[in-house]
N, C-alpha and C. Protein backbone atom coordinates (compact mmCIF):
# COMPACT_ATOMS: atom_id res chain seq x y z
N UNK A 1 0.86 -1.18 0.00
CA UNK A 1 0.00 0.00 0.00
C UNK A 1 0.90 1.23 0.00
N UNK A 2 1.02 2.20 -0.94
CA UNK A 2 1.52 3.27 -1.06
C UNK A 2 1.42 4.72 -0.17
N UNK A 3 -0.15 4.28 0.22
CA UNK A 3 -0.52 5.77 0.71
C UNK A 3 -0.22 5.40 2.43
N UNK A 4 -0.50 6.78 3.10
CA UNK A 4 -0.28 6.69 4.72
C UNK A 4 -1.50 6.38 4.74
N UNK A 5 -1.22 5.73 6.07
CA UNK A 5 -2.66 5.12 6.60
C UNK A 5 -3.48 6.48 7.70
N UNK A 6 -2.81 7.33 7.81
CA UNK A 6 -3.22 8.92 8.21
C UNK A 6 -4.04 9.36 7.37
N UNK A 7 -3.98 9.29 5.93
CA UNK A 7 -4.93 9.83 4.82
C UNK A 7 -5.83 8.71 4.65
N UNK A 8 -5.42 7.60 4.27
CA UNK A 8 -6.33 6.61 3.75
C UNK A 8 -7.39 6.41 4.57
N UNK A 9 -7.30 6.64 6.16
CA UNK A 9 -8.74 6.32 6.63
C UNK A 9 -9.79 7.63 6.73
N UNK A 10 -9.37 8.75 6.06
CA UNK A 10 -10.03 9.73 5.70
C UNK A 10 -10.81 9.56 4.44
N UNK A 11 -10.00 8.26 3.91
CA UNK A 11 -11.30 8.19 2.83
C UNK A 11 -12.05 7.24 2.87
N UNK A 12 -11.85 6.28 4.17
CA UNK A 12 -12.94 5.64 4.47
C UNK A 12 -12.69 4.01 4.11
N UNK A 13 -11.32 3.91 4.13
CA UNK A 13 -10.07 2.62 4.14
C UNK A 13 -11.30 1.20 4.48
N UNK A 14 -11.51 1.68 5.87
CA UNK A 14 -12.15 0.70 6.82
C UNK A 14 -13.27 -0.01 6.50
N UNK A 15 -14.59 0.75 5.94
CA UNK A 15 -15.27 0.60 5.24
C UNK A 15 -14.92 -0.21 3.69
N UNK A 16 -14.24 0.38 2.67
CA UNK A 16 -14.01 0.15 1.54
C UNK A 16 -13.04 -1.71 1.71
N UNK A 17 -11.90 -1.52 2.26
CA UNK A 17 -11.05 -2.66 2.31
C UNK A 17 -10.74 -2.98 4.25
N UNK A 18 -11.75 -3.30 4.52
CA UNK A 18 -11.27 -4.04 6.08
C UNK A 18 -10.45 -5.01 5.76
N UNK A 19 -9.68 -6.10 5.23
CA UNK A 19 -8.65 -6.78 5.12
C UNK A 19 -7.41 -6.12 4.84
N UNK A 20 -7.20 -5.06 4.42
CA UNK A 20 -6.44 -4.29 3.90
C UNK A 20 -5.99 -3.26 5.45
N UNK A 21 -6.75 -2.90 5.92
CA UNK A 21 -6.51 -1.92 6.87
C UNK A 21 -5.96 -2.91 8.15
N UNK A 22 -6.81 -4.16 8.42
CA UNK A 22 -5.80 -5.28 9.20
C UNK A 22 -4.49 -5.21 8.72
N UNK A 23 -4.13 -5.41 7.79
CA UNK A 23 -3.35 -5.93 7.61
C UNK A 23 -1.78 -4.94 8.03
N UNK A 24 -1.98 -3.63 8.22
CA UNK A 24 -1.64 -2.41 8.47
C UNK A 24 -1.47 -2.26 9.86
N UNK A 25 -2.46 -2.64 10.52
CA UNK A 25 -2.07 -2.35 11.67
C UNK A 25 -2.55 -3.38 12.80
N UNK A 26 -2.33 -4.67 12.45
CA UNK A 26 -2.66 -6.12 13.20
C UNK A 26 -1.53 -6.23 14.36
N UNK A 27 0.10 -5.74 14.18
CA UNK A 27 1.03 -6.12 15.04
C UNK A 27 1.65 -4.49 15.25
N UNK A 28 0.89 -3.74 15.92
CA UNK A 28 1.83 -2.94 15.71
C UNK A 28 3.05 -2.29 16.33
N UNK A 29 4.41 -1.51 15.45
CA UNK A 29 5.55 -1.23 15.88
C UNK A 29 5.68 0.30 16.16
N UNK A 30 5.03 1.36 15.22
CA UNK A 30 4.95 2.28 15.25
C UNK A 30 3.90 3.21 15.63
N UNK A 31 3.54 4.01 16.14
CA UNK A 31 2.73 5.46 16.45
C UNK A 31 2.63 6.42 15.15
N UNK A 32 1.83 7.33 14.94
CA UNK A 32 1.63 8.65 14.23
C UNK A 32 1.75 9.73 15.27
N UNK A 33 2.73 10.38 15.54
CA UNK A 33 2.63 11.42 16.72
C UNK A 33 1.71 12.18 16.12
N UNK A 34 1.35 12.32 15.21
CA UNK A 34 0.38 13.64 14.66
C UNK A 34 -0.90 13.10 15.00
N UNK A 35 -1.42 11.82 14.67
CA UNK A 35 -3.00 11.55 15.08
C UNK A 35 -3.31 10.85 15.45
N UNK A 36 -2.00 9.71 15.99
CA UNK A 36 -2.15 8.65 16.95
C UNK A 36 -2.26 7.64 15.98
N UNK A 37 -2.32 7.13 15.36
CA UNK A 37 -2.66 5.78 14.81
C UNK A 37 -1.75 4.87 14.75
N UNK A 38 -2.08 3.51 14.86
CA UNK A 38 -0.70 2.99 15.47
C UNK A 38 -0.91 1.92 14.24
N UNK A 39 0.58 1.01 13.72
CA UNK A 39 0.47 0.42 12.24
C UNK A 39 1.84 -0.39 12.22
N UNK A 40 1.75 -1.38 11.80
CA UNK A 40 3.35 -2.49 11.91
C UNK A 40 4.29 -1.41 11.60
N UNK A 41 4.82 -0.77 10.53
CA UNK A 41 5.88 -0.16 9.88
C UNK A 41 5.99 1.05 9.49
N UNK A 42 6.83 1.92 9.69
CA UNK A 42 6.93 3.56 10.04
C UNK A 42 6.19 4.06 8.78
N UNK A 43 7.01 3.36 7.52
CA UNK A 43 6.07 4.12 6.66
C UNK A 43 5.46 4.59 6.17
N UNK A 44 4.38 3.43 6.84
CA UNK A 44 2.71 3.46 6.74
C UNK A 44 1.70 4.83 7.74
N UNK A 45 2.68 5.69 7.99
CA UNK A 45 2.07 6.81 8.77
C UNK A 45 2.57 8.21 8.58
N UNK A 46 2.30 9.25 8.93
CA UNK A 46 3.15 10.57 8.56
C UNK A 46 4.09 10.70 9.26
N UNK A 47 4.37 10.73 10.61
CA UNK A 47 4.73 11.29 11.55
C UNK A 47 5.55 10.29 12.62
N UNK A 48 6.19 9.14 12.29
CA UNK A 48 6.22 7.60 12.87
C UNK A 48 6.83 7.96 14.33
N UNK A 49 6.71 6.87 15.24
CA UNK A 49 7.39 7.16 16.25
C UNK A 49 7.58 5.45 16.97
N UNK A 50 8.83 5.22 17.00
CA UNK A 50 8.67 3.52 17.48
C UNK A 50 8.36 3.17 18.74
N UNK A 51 7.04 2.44 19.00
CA UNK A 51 6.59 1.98 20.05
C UNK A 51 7.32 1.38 20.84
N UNK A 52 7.83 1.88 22.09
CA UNK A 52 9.17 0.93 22.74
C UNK A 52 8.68 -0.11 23.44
């Protein structure tokens, strides 16, 4: 998945692909300090911050 998962659930991720949005954030390693959302891999967010 290319996009942050910060934008993508603004368009309604959850709804559209629930397997897809698991799959994002089932184990997660990282934080979004900007809006909280937490997701396996830094990428997948704007703002990452590693969950210690």
């Amino acid at each position: 998945m290319a996009k942050k998962l910060c934008k993508l659930v603004k368009k309604d991720l959850i709804k559209e692909s629930f397997s897809e949005y698991v799959k994002l954030v089932n184990e997660p390693t990282h934080i979004c300090k900007s809006c909280g959302r937490a997701v396996n891999h830094e990428k997948n967010v704007c703002n990452p911050k590693e969950i210690e």
